[in-house]
Protein backbone atom coordinates (compact mmCIF):
# COMPACT_ATOMS: atom_id res chain seq x y z
CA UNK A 1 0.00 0.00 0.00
CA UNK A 2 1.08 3.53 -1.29
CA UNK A 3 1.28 5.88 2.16
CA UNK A 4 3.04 8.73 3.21
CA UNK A 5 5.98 8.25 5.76
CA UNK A 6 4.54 10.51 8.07
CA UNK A 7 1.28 10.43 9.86
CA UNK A 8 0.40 13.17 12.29
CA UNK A 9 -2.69 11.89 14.69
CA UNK A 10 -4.50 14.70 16.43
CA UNK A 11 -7.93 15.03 17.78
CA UNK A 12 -9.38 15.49 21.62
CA UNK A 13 -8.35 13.32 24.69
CA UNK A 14 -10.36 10.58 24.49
CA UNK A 15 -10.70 10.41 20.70
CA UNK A 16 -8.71 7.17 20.09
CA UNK A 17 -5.70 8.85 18.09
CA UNK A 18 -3.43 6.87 20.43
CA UNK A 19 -5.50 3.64 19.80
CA UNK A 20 -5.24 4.40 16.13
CA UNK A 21 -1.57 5.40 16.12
CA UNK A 22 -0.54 2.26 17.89
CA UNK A 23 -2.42 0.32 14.89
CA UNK A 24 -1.05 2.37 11.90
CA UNK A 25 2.57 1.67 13.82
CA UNK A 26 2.04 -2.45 14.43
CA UNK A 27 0.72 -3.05 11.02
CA UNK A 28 2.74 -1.16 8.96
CA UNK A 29 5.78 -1.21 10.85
CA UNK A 30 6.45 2.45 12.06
CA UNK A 31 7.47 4.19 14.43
CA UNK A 32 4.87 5.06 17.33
CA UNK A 33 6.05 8.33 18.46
CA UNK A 34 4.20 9.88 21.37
CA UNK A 35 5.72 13.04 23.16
CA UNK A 36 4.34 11.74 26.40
CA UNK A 37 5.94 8.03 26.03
CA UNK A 38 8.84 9.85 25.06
CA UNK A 39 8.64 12.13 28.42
CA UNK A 40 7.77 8.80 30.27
CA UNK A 41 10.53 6.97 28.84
CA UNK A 42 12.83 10.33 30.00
CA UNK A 43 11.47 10.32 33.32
CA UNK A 44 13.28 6.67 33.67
CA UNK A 45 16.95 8.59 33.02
CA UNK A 46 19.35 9.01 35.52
CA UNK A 47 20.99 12.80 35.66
CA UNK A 48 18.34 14.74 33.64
CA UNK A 49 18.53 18.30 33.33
CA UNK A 50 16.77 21.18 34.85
CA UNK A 51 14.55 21.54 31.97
CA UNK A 52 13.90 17.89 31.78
CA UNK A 53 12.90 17.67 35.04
CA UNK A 54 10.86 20.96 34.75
CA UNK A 55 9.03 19.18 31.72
CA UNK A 56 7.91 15.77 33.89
CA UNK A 57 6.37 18.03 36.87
CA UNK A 58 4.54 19.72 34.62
CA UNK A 59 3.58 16.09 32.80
CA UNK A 60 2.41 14.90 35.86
CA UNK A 61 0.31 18.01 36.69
CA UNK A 62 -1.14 17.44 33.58
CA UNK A 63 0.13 20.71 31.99
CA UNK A 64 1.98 21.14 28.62
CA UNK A 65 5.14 20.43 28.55
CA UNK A 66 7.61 23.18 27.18
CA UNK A 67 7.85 23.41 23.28
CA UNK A 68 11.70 22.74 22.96
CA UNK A 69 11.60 19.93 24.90
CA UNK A 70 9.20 18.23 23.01
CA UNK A 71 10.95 19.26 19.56
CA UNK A 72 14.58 18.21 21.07
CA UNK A 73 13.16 14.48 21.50
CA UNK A 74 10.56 14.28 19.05
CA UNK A 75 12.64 15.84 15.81
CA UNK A 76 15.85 13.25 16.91
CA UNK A 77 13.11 9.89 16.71
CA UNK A 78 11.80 11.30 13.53
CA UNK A 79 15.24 11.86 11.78
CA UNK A 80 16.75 8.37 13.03
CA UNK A 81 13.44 6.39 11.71
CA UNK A 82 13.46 8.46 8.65
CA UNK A 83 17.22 7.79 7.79
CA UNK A 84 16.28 3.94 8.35
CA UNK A 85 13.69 4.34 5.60
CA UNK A 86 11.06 3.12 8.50
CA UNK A 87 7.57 5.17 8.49
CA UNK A 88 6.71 7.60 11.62
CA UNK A 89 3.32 8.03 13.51
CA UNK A 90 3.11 11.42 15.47
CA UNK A 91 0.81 10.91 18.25
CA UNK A 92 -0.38 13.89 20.38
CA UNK A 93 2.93 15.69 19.63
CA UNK A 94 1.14 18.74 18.15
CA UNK A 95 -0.94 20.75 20.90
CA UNK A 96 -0.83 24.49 19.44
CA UNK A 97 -0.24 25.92 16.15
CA UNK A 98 3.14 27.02 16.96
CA UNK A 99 4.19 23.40 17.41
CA UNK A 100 2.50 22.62 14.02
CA UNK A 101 4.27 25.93 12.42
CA UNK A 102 7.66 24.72 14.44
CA UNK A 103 7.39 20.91 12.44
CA UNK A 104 6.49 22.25 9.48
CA UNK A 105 9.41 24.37 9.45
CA UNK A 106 11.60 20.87 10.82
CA UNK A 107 9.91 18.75 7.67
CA UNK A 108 10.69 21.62 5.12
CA UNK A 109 14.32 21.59 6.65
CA UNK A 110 14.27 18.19 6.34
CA UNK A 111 12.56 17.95 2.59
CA UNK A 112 9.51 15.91 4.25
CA UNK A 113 6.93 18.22 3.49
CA UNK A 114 5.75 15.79 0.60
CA UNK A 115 5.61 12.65 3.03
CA UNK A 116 3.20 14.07 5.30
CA UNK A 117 -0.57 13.60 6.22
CA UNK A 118 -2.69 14.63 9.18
CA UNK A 119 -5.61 12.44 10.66
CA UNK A 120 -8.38 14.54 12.73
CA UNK A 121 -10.31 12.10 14.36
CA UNK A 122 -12.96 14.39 15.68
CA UNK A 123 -15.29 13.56 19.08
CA UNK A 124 -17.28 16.40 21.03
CA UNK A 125 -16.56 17.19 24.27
CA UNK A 126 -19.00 15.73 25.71
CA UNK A 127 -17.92 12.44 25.08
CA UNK A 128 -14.67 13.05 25.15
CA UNK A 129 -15.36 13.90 28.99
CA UNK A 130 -17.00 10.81 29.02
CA UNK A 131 -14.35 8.17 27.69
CA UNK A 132 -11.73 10.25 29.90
CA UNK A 133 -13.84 9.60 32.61
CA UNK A 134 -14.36 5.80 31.73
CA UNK A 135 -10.39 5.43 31.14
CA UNK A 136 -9.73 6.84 34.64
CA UNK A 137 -11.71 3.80 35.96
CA UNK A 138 -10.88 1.32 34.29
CA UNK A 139 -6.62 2.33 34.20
CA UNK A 140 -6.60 4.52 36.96
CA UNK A 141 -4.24 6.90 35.11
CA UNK A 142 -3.03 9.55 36.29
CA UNK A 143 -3.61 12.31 33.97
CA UNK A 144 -7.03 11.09 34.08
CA UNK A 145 -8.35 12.61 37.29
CA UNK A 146 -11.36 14.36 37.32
CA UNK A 147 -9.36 18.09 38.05
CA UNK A 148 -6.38 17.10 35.59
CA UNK A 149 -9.38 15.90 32.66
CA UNK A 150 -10.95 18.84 32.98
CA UNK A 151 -7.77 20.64 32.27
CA UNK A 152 -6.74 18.54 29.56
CA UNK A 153 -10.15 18.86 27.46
CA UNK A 154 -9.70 22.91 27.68
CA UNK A 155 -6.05 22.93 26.79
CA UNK A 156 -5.92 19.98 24.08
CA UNK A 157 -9.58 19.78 23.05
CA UNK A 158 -11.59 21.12 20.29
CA UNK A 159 -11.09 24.79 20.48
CA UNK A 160 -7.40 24.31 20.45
CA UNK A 161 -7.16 21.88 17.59
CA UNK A 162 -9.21 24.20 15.58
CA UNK A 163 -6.58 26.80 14.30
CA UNK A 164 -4.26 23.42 13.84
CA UNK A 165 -6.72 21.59 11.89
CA UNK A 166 -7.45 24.41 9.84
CA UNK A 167 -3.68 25.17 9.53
CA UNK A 168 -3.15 21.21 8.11
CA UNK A 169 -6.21 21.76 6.01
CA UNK A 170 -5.16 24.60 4.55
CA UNK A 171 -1.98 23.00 3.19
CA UNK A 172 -3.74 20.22 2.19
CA UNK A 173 -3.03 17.39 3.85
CA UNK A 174 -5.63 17.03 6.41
CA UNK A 175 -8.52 14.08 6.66
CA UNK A 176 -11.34 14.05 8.80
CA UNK A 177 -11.79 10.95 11.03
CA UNK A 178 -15.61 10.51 13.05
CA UNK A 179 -14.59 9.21 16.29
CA UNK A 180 -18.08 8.53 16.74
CA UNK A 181 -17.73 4.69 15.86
CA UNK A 182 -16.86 1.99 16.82
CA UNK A 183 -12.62 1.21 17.16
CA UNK A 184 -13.01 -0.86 14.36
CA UNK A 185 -14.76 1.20 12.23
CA UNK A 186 -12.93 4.26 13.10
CA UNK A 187 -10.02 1.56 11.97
CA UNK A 188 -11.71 1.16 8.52
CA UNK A 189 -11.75 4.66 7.84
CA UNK A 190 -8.12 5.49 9.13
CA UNK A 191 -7.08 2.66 6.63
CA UNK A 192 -9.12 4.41 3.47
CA UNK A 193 -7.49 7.84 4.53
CA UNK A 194 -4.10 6.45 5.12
CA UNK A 195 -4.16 5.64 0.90
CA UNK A 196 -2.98 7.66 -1.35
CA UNK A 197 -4.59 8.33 -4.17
């Protein structure tokens, strides 16, 4: 199947993008690049720096992490997986449209620009509030309190992904997922979109 090498996942907490990216990444065989498994996976370093551990408080509070930070570790994954030929799935690594302007810039540096494609898989907030609160049951995670969810929805939900959806869209490269549905289906339709034509 004919698919671009990047795949940028956003959408509201709750929305599945991480369920989806974790597919795209097992059955294709790329990379699943999440800035928060890559803060988790920093928080298990000995001798971090004063910005890194500045970055994991705020993690943990459920606040957004500082924008160089997340560049520093996501750009380096992205250049080692695209130097191995191997596909990349950005999960939840674009919060604000001066991330999105900030890898746009990276991938034009980079000559990517042409590999890329953005999935919006779009939920209300309603619901989104509602799997959140589901999650927090069932995993007992902790950026799923009730106080942290809250925070979350406001910072990474709808109204935020709006200027970066209409940013993507704008270039071009952005498909609309409903996150309505069922995993599977949501599935189905990730694999049509992931095609190109």
């Amino acid at each position: 199947m004919n698919m671009k090498k990047i795949i940028i996942m956003i959408g509201p907490p709750g929305s599945g993008k991480g369920t989806q990216a974790k597919k795209i990444a097992q059955k294709y065989n790329y990379a699943h690049l999440s800035s928060g498994d890559l803060l988790r996976v920093l928080a298990q370093k000995e001798n971090l720096n004063d910005a890194e551990k500045e970055a994991l408080i705020q993690m943990q509070a459920g606040r957004l992490v500082a924008d160089d930070l997340i560049y520093q570790l996501v750009f380096s994954e992205i250049k080692k997986n695209i130097v191995q030929d191997k596909g990349v799935v950005l999960d939840g690594a674009i919060r604000n449209l001066e991330q999105a302007r900030a890898f746009q810039n990276f991938f034009a540096e980079q000559n990517l620009t042409d590999k890329v494609l953005v999935l919006e898989i779009n939920l209300n907030e309603k619901d989104s509030l509602a799997r959140l609160t589901k999650r927090q049951i069932l995993e007992a995670r902790q950026d799923d309190e009730a106080e942290i969810i809250g925070r979350r929805i406001v910072q990474q939900g709808n109204a935020a992904l709006a200027p970066i959806a209409k940013f993507y869209e704008d270039l071009g490269v952005l498909k609309k997922i409903d996150g309505n549905q069922t995993i599977e289906d949501v599935e189905k339709d990730v694999e049509k979109a992931l095609v190109i034509e």
